[in-house]
C-alpha atoms as a PDB file:
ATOM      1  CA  UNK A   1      84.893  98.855 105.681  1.00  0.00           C
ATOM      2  CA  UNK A   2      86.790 100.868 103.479  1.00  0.00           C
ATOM      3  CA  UNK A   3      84.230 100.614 100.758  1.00  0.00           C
ATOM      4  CA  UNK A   4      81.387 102.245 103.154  1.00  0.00           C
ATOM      5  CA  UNK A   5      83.632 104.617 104.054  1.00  0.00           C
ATOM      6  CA  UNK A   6      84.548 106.174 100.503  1.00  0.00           C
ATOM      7  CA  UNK A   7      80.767 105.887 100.013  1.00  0.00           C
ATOM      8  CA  UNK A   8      80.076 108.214 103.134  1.00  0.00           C
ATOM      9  CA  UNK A   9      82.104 110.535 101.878  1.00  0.00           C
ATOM     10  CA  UNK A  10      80.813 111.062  98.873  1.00  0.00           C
ATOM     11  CA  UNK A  11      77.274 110.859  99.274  1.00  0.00           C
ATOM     12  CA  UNK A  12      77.675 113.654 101.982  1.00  0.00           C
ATOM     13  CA  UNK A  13      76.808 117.059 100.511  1.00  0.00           C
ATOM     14  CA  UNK A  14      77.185 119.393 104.086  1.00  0.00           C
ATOM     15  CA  UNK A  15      79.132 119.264 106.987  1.00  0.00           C
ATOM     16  CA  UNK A  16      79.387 121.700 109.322  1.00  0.00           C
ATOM     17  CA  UNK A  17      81.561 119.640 111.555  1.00  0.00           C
ATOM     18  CA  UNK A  18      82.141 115.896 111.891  1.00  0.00           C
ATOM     19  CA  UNK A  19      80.377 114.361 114.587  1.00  0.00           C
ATOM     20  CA  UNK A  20      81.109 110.953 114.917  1.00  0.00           C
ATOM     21  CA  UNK A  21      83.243 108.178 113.999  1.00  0.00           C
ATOM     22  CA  UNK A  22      81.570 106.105 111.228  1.00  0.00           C
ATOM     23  CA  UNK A  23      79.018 108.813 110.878  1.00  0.00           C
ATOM     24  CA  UNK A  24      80.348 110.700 107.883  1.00  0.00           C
ATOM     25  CA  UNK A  25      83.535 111.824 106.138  1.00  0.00           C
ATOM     26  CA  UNK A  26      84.462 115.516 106.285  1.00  0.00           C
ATOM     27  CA  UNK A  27      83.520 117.966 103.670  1.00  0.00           C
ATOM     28  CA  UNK A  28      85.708 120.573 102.008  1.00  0.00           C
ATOM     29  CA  UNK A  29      82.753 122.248 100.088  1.00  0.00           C
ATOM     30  CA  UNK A  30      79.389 123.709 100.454  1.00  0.00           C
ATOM     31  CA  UNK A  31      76.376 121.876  98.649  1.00  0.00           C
ATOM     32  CA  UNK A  32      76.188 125.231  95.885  1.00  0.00           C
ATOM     33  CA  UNK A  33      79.637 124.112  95.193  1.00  0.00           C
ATOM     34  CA  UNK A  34      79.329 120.219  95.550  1.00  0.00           C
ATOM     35  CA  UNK A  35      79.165 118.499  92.197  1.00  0.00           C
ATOM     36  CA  UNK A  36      76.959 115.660  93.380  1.00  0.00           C
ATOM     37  CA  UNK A  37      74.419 117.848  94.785  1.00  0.00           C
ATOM     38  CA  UNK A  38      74.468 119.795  90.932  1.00  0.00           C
ATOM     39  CA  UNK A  39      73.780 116.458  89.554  1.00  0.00           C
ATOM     40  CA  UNK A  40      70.978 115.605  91.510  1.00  0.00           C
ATOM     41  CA  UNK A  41      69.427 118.107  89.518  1.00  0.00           C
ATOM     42  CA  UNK A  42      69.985 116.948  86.544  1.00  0.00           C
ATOM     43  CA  UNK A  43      66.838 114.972  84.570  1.00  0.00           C
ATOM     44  CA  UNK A  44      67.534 111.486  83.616  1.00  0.00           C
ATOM     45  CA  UNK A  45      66.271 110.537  80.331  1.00  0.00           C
ATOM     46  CA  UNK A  46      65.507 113.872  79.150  1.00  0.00           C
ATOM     47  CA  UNK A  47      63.583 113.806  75.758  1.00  0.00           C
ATOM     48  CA  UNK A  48      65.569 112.544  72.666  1.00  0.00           C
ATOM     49  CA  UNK A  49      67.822 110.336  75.205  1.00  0.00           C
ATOM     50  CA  UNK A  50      67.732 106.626  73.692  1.00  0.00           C
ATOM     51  CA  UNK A  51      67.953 104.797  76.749  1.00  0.00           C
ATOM     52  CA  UNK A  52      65.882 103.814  79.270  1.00  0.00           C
ATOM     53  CA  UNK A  53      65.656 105.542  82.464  1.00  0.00           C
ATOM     54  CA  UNK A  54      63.006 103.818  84.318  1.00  0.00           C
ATOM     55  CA  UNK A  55      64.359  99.981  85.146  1.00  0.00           C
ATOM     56  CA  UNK A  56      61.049  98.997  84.019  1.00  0.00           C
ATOM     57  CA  UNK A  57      60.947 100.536  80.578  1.00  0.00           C
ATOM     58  CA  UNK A  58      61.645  98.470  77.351  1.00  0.00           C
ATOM     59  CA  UNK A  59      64.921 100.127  75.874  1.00  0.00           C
ATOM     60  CA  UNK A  60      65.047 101.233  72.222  1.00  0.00           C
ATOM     61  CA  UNK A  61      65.884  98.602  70.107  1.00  0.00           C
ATOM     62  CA  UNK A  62      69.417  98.234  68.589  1.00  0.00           C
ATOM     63  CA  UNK A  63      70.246 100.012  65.075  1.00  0.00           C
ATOM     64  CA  UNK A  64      71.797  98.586  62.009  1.00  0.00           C
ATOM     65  CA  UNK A  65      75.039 100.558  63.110  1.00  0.00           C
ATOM     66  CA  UNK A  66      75.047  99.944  66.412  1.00  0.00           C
ATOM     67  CA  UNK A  67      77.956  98.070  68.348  1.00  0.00           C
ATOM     68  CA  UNK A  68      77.383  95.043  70.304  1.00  0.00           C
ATOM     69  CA  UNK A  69      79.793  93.215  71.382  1.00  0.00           C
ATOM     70  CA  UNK A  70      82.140  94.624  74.367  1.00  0.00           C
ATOM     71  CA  UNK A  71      85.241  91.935  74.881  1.00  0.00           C
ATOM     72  CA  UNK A  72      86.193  92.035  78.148  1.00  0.00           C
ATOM     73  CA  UNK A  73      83.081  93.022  79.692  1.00  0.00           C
ATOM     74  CA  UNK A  74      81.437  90.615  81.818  1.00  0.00           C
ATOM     75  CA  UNK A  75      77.651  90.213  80.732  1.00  0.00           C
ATOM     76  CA  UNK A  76      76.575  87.278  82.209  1.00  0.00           C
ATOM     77  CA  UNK A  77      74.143  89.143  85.149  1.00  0.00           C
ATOM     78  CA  UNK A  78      72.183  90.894  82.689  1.00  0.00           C
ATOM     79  CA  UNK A  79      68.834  90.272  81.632  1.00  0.00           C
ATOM     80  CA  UNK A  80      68.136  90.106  77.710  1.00  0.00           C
ATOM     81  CA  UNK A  81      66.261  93.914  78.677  1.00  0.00           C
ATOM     82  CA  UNK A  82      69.161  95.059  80.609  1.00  0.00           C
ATOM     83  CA  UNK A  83      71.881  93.953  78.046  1.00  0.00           C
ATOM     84  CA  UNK A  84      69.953  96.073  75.611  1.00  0.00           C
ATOM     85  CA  UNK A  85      70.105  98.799  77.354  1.00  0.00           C
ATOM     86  CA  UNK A  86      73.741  98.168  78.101  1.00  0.00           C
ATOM     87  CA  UNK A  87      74.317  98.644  74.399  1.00  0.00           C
ATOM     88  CA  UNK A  88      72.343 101.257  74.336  1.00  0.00           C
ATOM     89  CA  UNK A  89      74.217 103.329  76.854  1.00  0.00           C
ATOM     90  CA  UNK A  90      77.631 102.177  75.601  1.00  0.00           C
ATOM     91  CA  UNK A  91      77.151 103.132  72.346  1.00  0.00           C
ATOM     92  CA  UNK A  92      75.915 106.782  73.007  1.00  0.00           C
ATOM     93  CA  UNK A  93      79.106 107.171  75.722  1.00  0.00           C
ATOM     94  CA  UNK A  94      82.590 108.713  74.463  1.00  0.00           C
ATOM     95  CA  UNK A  95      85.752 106.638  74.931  1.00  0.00           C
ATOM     96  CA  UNK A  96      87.070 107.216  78.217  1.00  0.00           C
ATOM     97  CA  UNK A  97      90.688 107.144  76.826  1.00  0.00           C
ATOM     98  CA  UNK A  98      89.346 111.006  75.395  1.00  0.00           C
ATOM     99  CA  UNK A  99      89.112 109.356  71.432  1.00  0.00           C
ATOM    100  CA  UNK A 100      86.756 110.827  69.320  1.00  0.00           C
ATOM    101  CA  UNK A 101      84.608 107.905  69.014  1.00  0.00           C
ATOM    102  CA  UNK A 102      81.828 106.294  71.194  1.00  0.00           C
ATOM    103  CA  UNK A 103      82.739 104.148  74.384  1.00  0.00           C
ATOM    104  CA  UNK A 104      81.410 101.063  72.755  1.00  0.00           C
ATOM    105  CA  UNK A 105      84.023 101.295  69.651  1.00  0.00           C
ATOM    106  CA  UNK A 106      86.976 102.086  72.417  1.00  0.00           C
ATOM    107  CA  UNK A 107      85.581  98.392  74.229  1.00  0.00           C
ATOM    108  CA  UNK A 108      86.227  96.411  71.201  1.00  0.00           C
ATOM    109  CA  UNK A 109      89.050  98.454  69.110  1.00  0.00           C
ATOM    110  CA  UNK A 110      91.415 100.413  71.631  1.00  0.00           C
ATOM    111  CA  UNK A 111      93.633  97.687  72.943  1.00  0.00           C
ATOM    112  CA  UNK A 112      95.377  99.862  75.080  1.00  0.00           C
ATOM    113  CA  UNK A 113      92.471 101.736  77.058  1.00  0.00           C
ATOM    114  CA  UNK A 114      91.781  99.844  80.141  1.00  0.00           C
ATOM    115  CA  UNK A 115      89.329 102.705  81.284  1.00  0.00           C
ATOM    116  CA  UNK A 116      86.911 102.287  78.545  1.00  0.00           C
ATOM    117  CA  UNK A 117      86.417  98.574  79.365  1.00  0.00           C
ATOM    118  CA  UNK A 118      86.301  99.452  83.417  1.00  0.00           C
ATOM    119  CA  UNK A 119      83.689 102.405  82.553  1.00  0.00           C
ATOM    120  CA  UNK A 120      81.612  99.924  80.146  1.00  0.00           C
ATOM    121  CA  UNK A 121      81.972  97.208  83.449  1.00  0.00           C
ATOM    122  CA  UNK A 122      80.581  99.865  85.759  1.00  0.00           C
ATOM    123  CA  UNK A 123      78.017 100.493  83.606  1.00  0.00           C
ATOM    124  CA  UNK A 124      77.223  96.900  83.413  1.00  0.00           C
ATOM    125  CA  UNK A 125      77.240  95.885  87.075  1.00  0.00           C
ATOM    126  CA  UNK A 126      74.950  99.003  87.869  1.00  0.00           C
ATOM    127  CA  UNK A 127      72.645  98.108  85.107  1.00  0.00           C
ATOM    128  CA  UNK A 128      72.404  94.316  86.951  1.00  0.00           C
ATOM    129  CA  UNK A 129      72.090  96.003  90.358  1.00  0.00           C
ATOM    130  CA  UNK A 130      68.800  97.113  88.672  1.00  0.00           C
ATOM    131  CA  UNK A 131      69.910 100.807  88.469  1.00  0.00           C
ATOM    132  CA  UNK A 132      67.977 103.007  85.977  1.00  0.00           C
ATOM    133  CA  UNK A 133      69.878 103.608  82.877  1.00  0.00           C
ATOM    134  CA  UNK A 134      69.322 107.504  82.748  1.00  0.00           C
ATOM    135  CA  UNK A 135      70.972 107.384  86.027  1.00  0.00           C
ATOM    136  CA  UNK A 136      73.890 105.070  85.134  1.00  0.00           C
ATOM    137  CA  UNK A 137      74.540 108.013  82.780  1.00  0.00           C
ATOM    138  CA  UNK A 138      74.571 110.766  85.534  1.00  0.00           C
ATOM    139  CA  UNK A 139      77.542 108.658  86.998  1.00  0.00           C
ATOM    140  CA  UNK A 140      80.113 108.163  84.014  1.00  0.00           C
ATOM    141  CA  UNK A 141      81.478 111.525  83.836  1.00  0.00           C
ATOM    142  CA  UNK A 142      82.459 111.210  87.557  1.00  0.00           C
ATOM    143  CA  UNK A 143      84.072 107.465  86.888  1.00  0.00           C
ATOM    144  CA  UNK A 144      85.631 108.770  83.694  1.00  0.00           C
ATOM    145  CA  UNK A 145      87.104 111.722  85.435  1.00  0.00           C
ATOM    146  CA  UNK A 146      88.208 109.511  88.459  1.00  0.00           C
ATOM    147  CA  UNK A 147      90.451 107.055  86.466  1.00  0.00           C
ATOM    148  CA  UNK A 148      92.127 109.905  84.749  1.00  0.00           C
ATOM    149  CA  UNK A 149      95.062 110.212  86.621  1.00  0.00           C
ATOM    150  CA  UNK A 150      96.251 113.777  88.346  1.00  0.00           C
ATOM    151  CA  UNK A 151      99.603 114.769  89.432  1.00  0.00           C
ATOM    152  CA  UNK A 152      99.698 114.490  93.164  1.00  0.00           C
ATOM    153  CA  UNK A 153     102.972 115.904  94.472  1.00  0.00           C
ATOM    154  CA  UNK A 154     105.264 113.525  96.825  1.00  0.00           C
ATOM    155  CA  UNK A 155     108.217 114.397  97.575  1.00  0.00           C
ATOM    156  CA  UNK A 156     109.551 114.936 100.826  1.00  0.00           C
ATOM    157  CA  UNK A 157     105.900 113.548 101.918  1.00  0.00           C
ATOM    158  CA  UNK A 158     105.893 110.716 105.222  1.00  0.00           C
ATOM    159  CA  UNK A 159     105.930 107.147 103.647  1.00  0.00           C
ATOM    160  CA  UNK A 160     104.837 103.953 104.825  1.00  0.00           C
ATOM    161  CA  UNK A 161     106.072 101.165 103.113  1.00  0.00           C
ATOM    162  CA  UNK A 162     108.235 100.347 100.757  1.00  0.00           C
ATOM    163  CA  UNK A 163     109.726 103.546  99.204  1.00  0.00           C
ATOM    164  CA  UNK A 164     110.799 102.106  95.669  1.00  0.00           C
ATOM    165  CA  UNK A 165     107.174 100.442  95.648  1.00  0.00           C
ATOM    166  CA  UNK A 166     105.794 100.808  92.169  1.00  0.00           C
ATOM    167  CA  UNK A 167     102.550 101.894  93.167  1.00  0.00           C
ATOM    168  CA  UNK A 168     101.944 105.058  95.631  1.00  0.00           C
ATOM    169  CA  UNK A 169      98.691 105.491  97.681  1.00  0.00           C
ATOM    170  CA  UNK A 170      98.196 108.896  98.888  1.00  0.00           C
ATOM    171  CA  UNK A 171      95.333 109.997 101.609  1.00  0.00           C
ATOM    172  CA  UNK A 172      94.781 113.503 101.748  1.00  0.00           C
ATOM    173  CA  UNK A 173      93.785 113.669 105.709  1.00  0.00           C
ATOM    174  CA  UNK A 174      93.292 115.861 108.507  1.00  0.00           C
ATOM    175  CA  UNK A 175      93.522 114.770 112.110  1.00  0.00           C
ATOM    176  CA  UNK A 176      90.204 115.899 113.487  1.00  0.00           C
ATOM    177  CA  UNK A 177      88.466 114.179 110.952  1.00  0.00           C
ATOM    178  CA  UNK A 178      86.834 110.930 112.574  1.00  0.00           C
ATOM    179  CA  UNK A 179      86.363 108.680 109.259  1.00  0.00           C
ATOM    180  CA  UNK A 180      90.641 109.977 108.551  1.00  0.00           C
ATOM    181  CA  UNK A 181      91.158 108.265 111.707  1.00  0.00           C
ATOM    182  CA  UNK A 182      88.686 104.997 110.827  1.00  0.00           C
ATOM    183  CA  UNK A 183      90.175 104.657 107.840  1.00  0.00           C
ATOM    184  CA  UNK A 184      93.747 105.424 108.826  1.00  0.00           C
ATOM    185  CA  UNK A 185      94.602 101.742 109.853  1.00  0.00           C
ATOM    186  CA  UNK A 186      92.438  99.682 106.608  1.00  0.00           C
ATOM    187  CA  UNK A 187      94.972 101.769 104.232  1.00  0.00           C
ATOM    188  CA  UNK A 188      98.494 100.688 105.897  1.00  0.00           C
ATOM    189  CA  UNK A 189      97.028  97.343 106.333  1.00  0.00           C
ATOM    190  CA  UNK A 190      95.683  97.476 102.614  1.00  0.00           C
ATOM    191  CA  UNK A 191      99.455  98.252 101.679  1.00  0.00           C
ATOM    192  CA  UNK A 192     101.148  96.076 104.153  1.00  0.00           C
ATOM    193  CA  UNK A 193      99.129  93.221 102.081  1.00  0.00           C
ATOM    194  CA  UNK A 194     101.012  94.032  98.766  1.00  0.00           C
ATOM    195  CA  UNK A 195     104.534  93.271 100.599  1.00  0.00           C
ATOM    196  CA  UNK A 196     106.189  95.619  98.995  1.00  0.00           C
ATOM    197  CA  UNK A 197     104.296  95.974  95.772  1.00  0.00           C
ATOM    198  CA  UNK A 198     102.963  99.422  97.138  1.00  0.00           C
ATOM    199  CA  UNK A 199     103.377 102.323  99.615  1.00  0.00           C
ATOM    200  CA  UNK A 200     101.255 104.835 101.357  1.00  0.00           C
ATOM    201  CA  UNK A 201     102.129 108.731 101.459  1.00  0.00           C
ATOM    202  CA  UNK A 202     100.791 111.024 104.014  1.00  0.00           C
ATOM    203  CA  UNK A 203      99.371 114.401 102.630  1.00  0.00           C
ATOM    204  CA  UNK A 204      98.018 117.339 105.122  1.00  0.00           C
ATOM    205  CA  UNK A 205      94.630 118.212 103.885  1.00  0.00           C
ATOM    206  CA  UNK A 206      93.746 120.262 107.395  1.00  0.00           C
ATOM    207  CA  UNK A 207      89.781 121.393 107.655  1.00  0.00           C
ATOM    208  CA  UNK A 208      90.330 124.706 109.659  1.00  0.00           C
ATOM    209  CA  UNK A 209      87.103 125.912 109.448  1.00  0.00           C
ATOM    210  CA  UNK A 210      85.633 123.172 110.809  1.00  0.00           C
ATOM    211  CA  UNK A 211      88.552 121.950 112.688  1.00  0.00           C
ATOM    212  CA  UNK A 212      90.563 124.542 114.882  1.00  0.00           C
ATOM    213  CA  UNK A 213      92.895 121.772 116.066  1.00  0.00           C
ATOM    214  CA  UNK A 214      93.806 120.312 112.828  1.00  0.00           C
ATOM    215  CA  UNK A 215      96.326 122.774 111.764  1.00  0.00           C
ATOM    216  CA  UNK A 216      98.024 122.775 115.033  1.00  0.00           C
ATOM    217  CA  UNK A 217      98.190 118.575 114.848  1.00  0.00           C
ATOM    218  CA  UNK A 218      99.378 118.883 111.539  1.00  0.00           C
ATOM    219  CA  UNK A 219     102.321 120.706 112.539  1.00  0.00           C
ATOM    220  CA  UNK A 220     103.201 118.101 115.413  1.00  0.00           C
ATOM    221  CA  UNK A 221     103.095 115.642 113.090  1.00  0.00           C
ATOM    222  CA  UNK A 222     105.416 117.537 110.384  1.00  0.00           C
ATOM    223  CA  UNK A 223     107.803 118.372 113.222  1.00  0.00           C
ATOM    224  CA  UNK A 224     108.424 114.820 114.252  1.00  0.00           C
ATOM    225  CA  UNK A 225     108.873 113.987 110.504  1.00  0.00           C
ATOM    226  CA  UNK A 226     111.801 115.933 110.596  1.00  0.00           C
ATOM    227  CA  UNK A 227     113.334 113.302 113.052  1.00  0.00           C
ATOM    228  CA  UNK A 228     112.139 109.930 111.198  1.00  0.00           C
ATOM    229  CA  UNK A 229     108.418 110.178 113.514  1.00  0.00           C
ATOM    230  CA  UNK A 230     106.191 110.690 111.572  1.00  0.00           C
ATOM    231  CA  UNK A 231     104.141 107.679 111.749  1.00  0.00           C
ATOM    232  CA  UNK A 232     104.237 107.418 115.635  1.00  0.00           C
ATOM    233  CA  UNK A 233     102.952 111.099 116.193  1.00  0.00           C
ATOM    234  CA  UNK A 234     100.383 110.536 113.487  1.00  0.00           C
ATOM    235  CA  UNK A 235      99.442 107.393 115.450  1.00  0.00           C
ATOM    236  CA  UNK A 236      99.031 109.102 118.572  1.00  0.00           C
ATOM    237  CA  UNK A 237      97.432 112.105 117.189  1.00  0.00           C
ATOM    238  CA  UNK A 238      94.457 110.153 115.909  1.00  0.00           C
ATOM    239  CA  UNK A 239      94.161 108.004 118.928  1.00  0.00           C
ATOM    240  CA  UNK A 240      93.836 110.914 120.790  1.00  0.00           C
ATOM    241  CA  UNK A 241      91.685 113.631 118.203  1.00  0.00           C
ATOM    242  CA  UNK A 242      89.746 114.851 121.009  1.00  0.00           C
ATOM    243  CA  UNK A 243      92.773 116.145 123.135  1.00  0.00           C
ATOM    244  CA  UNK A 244      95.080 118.274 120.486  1.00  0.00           C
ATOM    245  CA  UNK A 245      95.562 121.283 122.612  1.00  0.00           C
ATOM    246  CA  UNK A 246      99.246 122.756 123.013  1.00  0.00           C
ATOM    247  CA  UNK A 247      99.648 120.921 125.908  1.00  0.00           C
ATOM    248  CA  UNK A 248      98.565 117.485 124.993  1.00  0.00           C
ATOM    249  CA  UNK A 249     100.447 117.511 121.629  1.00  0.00           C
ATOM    250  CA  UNK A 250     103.747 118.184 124.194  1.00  0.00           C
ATOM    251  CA  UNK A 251     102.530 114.948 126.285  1.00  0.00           C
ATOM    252  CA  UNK A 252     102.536 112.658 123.138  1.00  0.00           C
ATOM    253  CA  UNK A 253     105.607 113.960 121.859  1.00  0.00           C
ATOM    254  CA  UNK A 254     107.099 112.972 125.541  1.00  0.00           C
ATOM    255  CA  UNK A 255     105.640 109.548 124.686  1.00  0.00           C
ATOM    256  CA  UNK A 256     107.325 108.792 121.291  1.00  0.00           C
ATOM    257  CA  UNK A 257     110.382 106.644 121.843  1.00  0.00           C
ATOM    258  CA  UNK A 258     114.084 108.122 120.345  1.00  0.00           C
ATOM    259  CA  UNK A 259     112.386 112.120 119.497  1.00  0.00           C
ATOM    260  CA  UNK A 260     114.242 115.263 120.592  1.00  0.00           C
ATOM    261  CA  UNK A 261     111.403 117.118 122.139  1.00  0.00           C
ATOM    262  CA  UNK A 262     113.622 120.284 122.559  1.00  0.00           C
ATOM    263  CA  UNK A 263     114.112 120.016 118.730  1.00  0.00           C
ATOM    264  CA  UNK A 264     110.673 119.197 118.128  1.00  0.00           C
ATOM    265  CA  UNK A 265     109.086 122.141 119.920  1.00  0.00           C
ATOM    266  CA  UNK A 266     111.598 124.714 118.208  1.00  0.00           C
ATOM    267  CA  UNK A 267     110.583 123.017 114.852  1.00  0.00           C
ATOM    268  CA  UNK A 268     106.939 122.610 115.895  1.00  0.00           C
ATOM    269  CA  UNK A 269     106.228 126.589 115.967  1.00  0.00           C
ATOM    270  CA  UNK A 270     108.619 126.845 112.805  1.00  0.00           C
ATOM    271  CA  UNK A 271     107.553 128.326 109.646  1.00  0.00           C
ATOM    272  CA  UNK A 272     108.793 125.818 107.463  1.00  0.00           C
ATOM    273  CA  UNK A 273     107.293 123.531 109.155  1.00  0.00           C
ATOM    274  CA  UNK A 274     103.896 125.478 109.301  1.00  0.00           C
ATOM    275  CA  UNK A 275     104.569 125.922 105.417  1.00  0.00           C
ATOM    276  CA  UNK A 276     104.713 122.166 104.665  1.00  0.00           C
ATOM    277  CA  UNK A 277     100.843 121.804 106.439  1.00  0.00           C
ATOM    278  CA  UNK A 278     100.126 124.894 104.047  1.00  0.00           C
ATOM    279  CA  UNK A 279     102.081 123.294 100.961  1.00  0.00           C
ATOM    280  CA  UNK A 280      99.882 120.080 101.142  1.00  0.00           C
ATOM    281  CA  UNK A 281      96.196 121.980 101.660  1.00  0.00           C
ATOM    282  CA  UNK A 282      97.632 124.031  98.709  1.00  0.00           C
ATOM    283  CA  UNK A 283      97.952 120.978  96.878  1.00  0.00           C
ATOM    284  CA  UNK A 284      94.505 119.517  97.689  1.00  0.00           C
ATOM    285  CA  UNK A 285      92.907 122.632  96.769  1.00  0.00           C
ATOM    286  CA  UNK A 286      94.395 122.798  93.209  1.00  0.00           C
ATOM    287  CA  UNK A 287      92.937 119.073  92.698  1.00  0.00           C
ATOM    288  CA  UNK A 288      89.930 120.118  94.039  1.00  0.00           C
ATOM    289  CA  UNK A 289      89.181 117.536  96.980  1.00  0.00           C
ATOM    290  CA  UNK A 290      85.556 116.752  97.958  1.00  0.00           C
ATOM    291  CA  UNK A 291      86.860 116.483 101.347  1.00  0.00           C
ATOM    292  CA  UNK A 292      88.846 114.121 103.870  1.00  0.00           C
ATOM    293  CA  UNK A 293      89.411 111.168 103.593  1.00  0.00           C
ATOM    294  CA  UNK A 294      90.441 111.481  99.729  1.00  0.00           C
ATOM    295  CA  UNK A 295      92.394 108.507  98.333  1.00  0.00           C
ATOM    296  CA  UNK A 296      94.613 108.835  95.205  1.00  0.00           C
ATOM    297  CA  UNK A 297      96.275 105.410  93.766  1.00  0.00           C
ATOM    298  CA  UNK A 298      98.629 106.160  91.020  1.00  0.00           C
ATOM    299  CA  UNK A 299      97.782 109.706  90.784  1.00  0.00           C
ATOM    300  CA  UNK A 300      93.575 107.938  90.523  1.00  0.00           C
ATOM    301  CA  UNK A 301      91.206 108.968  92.719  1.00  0.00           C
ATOM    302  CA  UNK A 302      89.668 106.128  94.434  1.00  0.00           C
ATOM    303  CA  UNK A 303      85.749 106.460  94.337  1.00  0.00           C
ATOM    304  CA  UNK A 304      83.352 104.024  95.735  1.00  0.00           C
ATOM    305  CA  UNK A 305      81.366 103.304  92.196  1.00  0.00           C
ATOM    306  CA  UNK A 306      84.536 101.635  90.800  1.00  0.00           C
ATOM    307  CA  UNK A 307      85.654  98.169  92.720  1.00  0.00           C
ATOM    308  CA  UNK A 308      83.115  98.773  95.334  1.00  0.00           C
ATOM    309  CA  UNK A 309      85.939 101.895  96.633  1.00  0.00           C
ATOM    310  CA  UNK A 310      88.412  98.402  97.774  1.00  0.00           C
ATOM    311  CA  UNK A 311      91.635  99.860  97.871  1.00  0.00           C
ATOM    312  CA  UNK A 312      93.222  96.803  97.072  1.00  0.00           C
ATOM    313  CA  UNK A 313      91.405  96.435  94.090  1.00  0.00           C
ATOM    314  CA  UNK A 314      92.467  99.977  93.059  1.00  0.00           C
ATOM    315  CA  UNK A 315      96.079  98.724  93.779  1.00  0.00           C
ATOM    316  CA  UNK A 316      95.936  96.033  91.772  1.00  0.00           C
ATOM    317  CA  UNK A 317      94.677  97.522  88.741  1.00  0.00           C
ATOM    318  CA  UNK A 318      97.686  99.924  89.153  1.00  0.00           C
ATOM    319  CA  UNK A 319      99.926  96.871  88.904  1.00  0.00           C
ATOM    320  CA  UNK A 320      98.198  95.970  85.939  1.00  0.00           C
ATOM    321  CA  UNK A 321      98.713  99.221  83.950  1.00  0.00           C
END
């Protein structure tokens, strides 16, 4: 479920506001300033381009100084046509590992570059999907850019988990966002399933223009993190997202076991705590988010084209590294 999530959110170009669970993640951007909808426009195969773009096309044949051999790449899946073309692509690619040599030469000589091989994999397992070539090549800048990892601040962020965990998941979410609350329980059960091994941080990424409540829930939330209640006010935020009025975000603070509700509605109309929400948008902004949900693993932002957009496959290749 996670996977069709991740690819809901990226396929969608323009929301004006998110209708209904399942239906769609929520969009930070306009279509004039949504990559994917920029690369729609883009030709595949324009004229001089080696490879293939039609599935049906025979692909060039292979020069005298052309690589072609890709250890660690699993080929079996590909027809003798599509492996052809496989070559073709990787050997017109840069290294994703940003050498200045092709992606084909970082396969076989750069030891160290796990990205190159899981680019040249993508490119494989689209190619045996029966994906056009031209159109394979569209998609690599957007894999490249998503393995390379970006500093995500952390600190002083909710976490669920294990703390000293060496891998940290963090979902930029905002509580009026219906796939944020679909996808809410598949990431803490993703991380529960690594016993230890990983931990899940909790970043404010509120939608205000399409979301007049999120803000406000945001705040509730921050303000029981300040007494160790975090998770249960997040819980009962999302369980409730149509009711987040002043009102009922008093009743579910009544409802959470052990919280000072005096405290919590001093702290709840505080700036600082209004600044944290602020801090954490701020943050999303600067990396540029395509919208909410948006998953980071290790500082990698976890797109559906890579491991099908499994968390726990992102996880686990963060263990690896």
């Amino acid at each position: 479920m996670l996977r069709a999530a991740r690819e809901l959110l990226t396929t969608c170009a323009v929301l004006v506001a998110c209708a209904t669970l399942g239906a769609s993640g929520c969009d930070a951007k306009s279509a004039k300033d949504d990559p994917a909808s920029k690369t729609a426009s883009k030709t595949p195969g324009k004229a001089g381009d080696p490879v293939a773009a039609d599935p049906g096309k025979t692909p060039a044949p292979p020069t005298a100084d052309m690589i072609l051999e890709a250890p660690g790449v699993d080929l079996s899946k590909l027809s003798p046509p599509q492996r052809e073309s496989f070559f073709q692509v990787i050997n017109t690619e840069s290294s994703a590992c940003g050498q200045a040599h092709s992606l084909a030469m970082s396969v076989r000589d750069d030891g160290e570059c796990r990205d190159s091989i899981h680019v040249a994999q993508f490119i494989a397992d689209r190619l045996a999907s029966g994906a056009a070539a031209g159109d394979i090549k569209l998609d690599i800048d957007t894999v490249v850019k998503a393995l390379a990892p970006r500093e995500v601040p952390i600190e002083g962020r909710p976490v669920w988990g294990n703390e000293r965990a060496p891998v940290t998941v963090v979902v930029f979410a905002d509580f009026q966002c219906p796939m944020c609350k679909h996808e809410a329980p598949q990431l803490r059960a993703a991380v529960e399933g690594q016993r230890g091994r990983a931990k899940l941080v909790f970043k404010h990424f509120p939608l205000t223009e399409h979301h007049p409540r999120a803000e406000a829930a945001g705040a509730a939330a921050e303000a029981a993190h300040l007494q160790g209640k975090f998770w249960e006010m997040h819980d009962l935020l999302f369980a409730n997202q149509d009711a987040l009025e002043d009102p009922d975000l008093l009743a579910y603070a009544k409802q959470i076991p052990g919280l000072d509700v005096a405290k919590w509605q001093a702290d709840v109309a505080s700036e600082p705590v209004k600044l944290k929400v602020a801090e954490d948008r701020a943050h999303g902004e600067k990396l540029d988010l395509p919208g909410t949900p948006t998953v980071y693993v290790d500082g990698r932002e976890l797109v559906p084209m890579l491991w099908g957009g499994e968390v726990d496959a992102w996880i686990e290749d963060a263990l690896r590294r």
